[in-house]
Protein backbone atom coordinates (compact mmCIF):
# COMPACT_ATOMS: atom_id res chain seq x y z
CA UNK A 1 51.77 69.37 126.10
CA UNK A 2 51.33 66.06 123.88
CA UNK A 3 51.84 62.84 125.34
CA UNK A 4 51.41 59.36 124.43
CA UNK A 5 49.39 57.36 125.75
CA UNK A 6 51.30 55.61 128.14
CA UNK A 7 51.91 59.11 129.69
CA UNK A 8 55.38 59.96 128.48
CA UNK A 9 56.16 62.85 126.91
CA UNK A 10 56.76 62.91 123.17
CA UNK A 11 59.89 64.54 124.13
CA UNK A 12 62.08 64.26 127.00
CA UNK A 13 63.48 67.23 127.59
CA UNK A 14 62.16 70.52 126.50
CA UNK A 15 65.35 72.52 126.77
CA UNK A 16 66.60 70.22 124.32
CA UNK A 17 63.99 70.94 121.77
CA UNK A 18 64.09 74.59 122.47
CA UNK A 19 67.88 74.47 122.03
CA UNK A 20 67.52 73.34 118.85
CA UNK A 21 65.34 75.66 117.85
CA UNK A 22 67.26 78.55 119.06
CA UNK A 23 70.19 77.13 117.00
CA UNK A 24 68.77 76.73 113.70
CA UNK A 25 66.23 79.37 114.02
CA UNK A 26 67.68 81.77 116.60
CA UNK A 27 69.81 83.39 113.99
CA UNK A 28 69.10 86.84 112.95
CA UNK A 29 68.71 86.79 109.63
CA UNK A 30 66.95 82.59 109.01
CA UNK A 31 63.32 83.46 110.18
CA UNK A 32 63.15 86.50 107.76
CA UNK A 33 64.86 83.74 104.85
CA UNK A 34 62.00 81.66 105.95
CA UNK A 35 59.55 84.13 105.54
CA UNK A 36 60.41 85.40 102.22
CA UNK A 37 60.68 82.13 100.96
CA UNK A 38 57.19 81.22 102.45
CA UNK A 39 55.79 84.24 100.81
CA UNK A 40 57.59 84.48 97.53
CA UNK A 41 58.43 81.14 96.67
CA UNK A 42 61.60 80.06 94.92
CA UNK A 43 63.72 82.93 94.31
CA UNK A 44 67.51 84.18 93.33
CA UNK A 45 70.22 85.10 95.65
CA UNK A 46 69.73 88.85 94.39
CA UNK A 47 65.73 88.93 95.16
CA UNK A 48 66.04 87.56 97.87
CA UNK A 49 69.14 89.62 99.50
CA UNK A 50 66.34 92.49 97.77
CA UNK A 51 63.47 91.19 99.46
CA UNK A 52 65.20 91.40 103.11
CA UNK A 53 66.24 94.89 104.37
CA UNK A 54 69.72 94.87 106.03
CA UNK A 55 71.27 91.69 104.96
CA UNK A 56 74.91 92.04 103.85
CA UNK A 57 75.81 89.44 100.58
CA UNK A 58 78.16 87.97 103.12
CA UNK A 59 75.81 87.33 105.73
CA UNK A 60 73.10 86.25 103.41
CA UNK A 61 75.48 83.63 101.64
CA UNK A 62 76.40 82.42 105.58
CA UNK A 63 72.59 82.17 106.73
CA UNK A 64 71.61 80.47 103.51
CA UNK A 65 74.37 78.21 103.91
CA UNK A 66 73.36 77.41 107.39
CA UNK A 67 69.72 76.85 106.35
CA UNK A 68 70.53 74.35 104.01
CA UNK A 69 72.71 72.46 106.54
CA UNK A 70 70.12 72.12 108.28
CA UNK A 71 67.92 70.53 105.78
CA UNK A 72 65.73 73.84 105.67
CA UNK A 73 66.11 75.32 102.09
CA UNK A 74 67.56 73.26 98.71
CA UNK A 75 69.55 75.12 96.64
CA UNK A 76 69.50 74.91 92.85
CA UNK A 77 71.80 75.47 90.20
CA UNK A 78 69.59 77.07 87.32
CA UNK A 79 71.88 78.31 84.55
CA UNK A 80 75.64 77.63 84.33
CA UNK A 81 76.59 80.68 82.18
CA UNK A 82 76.59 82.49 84.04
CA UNK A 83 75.53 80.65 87.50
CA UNK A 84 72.45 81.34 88.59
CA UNK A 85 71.02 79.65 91.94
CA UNK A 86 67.77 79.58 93.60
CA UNK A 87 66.47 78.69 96.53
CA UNK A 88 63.55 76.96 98.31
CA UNK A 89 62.17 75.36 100.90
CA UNK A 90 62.56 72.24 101.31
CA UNK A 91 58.64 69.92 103.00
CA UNK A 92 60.94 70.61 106.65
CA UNK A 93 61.25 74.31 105.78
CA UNK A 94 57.76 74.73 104.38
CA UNK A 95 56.59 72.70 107.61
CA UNK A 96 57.48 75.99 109.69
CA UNK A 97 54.36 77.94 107.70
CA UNK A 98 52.53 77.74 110.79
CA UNK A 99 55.05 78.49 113.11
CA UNK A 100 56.35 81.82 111.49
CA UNK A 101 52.43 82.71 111.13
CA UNK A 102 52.03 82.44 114.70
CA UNK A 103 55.29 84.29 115.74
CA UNK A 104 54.14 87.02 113.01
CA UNK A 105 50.52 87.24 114.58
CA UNK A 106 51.72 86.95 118.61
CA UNK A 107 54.28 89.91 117.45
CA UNK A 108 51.28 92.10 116.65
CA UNK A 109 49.11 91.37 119.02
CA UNK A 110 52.20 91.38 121.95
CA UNK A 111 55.15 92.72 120.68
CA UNK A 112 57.21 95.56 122.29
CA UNK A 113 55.25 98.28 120.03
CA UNK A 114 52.13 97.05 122.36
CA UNK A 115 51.73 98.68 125.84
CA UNK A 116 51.17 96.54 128.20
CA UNK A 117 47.81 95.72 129.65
């Protein structure tokens, strides 16, 4: 845990941190957005609802939405006829890079396909 140096933490309460978290990130569909986005780059509404197994256009379109409420991914209006849009992150959403790396690599080291040791 980080501190400064006069001893306090550079947070006061975890819970609130890991509420937050949970909220933006917690949602089923946003870390695999993330991800693709991380690993792709830019991209379309239709590669990207191609690029993630499961989503619905509905829930995509809600997630996305979400994401760039929270100042995670910029959307952009490429062509007006007819509308085309793509996404990216924005330097917050790219600043998870590390964090989805780690959950990916903990997942295969730990994750419930792993027997316990």
């Amino acid at each position: 845990m980080s501190s400064t140096g006069s001893g306090d933490l550079l947070f006061t309460d975890p819970d609130d941190v890991f509420d937050a978290v949970q909220d933006t990130l917690g949602r089923k569909w946003h870390l695999r957005i993330v991800y693709r986005l991380l690993e792709n780059g830019p991209m379309g509404f239709s590669a990207l609802k191609s690029a993630i197994v499961g989503v619905s256009s509905k829930m995509l379109s809600e997630s996305l939405t979400r994401l760039e409420d929270d100042g995670l991914v910029d959307r952009e209006v490429v062509s007006d006829q007819p509308v085309r849009v793509q996404y990216s992150l924005t330097e917050r959403g790219r600043g998870l890079e590390p964090v989805v790396s780690a959950l990916i690599e903990w997942g295969a080291e730990h994750g419930p396909d792993r027997e316990a040791e």
